[in-house]
C-alpha atoms as a PDB file:
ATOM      1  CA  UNK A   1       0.000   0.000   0.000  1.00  0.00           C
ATOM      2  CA  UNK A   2       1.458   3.355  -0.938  1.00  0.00           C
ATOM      3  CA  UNK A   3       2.048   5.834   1.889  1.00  0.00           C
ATOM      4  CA  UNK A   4      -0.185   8.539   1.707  1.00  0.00           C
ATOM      5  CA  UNK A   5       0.985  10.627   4.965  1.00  0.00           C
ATOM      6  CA  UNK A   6      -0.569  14.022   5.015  1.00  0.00           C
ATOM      7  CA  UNK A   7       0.785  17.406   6.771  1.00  0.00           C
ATOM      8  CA  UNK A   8      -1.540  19.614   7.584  1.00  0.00           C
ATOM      9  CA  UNK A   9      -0.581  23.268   7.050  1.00  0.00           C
ATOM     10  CA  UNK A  10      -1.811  25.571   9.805  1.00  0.00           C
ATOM     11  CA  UNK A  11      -3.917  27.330   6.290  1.00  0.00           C
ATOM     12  CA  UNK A  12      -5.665  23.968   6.404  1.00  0.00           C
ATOM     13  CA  UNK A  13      -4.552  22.897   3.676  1.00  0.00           C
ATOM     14  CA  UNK A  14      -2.774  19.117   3.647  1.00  0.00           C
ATOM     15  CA  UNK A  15       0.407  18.073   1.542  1.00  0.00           C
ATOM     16  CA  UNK A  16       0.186  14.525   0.459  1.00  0.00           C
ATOM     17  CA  UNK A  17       3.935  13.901  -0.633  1.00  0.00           C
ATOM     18  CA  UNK A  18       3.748  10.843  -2.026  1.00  0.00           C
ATOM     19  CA  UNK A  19       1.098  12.130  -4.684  1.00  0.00           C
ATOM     20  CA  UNK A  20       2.876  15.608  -4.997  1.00  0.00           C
ATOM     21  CA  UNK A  21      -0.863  16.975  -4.150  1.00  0.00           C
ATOM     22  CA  UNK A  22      -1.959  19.473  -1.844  1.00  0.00           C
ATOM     23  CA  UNK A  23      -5.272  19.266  -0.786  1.00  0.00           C
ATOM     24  CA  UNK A  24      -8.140  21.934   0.871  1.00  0.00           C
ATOM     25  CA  UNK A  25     -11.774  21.218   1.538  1.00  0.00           C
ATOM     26  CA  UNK A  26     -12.427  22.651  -1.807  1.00  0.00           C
ATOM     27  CA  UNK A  27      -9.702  21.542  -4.304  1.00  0.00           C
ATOM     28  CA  UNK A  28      -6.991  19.261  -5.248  1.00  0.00           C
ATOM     29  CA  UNK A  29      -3.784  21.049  -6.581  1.00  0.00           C
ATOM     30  CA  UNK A  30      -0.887  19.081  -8.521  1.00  0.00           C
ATOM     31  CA  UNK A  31       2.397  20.381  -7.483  1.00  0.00           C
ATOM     32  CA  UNK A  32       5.162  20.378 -10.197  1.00  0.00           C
ATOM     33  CA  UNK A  33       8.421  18.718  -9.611  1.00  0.00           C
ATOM     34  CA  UNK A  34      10.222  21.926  -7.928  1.00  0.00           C
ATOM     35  CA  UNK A  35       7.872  22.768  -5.953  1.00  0.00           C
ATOM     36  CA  UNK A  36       7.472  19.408  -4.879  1.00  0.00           C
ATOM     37  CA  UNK A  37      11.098  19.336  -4.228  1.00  0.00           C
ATOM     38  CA  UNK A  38      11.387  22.792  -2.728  1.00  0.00           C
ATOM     39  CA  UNK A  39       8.232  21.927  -0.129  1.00  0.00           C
ATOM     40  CA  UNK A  40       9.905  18.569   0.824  1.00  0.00           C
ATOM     41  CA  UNK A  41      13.051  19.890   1.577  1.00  0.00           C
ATOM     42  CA  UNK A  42      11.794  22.870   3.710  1.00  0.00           C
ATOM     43  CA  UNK A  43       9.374  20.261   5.965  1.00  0.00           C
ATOM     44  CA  UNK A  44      12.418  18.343   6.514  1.00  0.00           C
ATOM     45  CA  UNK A  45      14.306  21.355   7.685  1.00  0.00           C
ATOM     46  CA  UNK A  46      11.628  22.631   9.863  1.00  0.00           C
ATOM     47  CA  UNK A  47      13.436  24.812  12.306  1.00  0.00           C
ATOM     48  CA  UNK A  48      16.455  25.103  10.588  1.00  0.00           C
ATOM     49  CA  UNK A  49      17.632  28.557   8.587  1.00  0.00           C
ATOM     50  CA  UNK A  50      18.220  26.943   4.486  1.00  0.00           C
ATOM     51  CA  UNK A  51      20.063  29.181   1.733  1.00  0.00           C
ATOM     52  CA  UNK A  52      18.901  30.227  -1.243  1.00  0.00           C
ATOM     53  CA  UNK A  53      21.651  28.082  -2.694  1.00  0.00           C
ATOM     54  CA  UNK A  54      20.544  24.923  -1.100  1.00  0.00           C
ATOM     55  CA  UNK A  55      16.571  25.697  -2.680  1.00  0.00           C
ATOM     56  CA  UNK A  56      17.726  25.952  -6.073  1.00  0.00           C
ATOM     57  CA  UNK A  57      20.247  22.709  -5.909  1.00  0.00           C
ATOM     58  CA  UNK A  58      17.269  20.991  -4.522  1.00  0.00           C
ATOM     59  CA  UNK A  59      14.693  22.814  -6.650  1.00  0.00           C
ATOM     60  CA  UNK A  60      16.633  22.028 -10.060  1.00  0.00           C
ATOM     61  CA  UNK A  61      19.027  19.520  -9.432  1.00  0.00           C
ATOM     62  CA  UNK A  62      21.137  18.962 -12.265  1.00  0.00           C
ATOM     63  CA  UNK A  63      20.382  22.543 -13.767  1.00  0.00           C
ATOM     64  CA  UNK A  64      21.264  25.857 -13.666  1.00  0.00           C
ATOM     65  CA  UNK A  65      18.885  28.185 -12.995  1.00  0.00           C
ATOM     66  CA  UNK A  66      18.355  32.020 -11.432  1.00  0.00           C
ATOM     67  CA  UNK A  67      17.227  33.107  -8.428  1.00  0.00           C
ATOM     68  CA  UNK A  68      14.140  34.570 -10.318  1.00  0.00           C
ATOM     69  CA  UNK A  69      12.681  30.463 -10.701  1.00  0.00           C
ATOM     70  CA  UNK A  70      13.168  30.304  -6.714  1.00  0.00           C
ATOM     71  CA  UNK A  71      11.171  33.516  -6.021  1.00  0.00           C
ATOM     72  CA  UNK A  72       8.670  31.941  -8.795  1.00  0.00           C
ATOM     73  CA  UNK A  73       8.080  28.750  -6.953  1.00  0.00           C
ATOM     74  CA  UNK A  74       8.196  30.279  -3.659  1.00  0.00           C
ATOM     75  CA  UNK A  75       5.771  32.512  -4.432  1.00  0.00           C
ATOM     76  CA  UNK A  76       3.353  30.157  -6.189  1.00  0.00           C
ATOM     77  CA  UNK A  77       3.729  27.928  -3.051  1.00  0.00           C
ATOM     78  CA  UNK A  78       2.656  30.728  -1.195  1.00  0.00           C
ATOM     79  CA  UNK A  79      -0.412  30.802  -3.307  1.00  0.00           C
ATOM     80  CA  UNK A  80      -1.717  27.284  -3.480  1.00  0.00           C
ATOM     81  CA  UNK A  81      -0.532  26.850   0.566  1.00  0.00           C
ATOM     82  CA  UNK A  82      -3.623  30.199   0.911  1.00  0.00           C
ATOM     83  CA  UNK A  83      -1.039  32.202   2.810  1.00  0.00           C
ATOM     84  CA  UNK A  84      -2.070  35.336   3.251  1.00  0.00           C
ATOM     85  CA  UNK A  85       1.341  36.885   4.365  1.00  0.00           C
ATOM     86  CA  UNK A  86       5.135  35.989   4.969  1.00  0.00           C
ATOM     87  CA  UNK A  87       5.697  33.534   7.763  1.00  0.00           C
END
């Protein structure tokens, strides 16, 4: 049986990271790869201060790409996680 742990955002709105969903009462949203990447890494470094650097190694590994593609995915996280301001 696949693992289909959820994390429940205090927006309540759950990440199901096995899927690469995130789910509210009303919707389903598809996550791409980065920002499934990007969301992973920064619930397994709850607590902990990350770099930009380390977000867009893990974000695009393999790739180069600008700082402009982190704020893009950051932001669009921001969006689909219905946070209303920076936390």
């Amino acid at each position: 049986m696949p693992n289909t742990e959820q994390i429940r955002f205090q927006t309540n709105v759950c990440y199901v990271e096995s899927q690469g969903i995130l789910k509210t009462p009303e919707s389903t949203l598809k996550l791409n790869l980065s920002e499934q990447y990007i969301l992973s890494y920064l619930i397994d470094n709850y607590g902990k201060p990350v770099t930009k650097d380390e977000l867009l190694n893990v974000g695009w590994p393999d790739r180069i790409v600008t700082e402009a593609s982190l704020f893009q995915v950051i932001r669009a996280l921001r969006v689909k996680l219905n946070e209303e301001k920076k936390r």
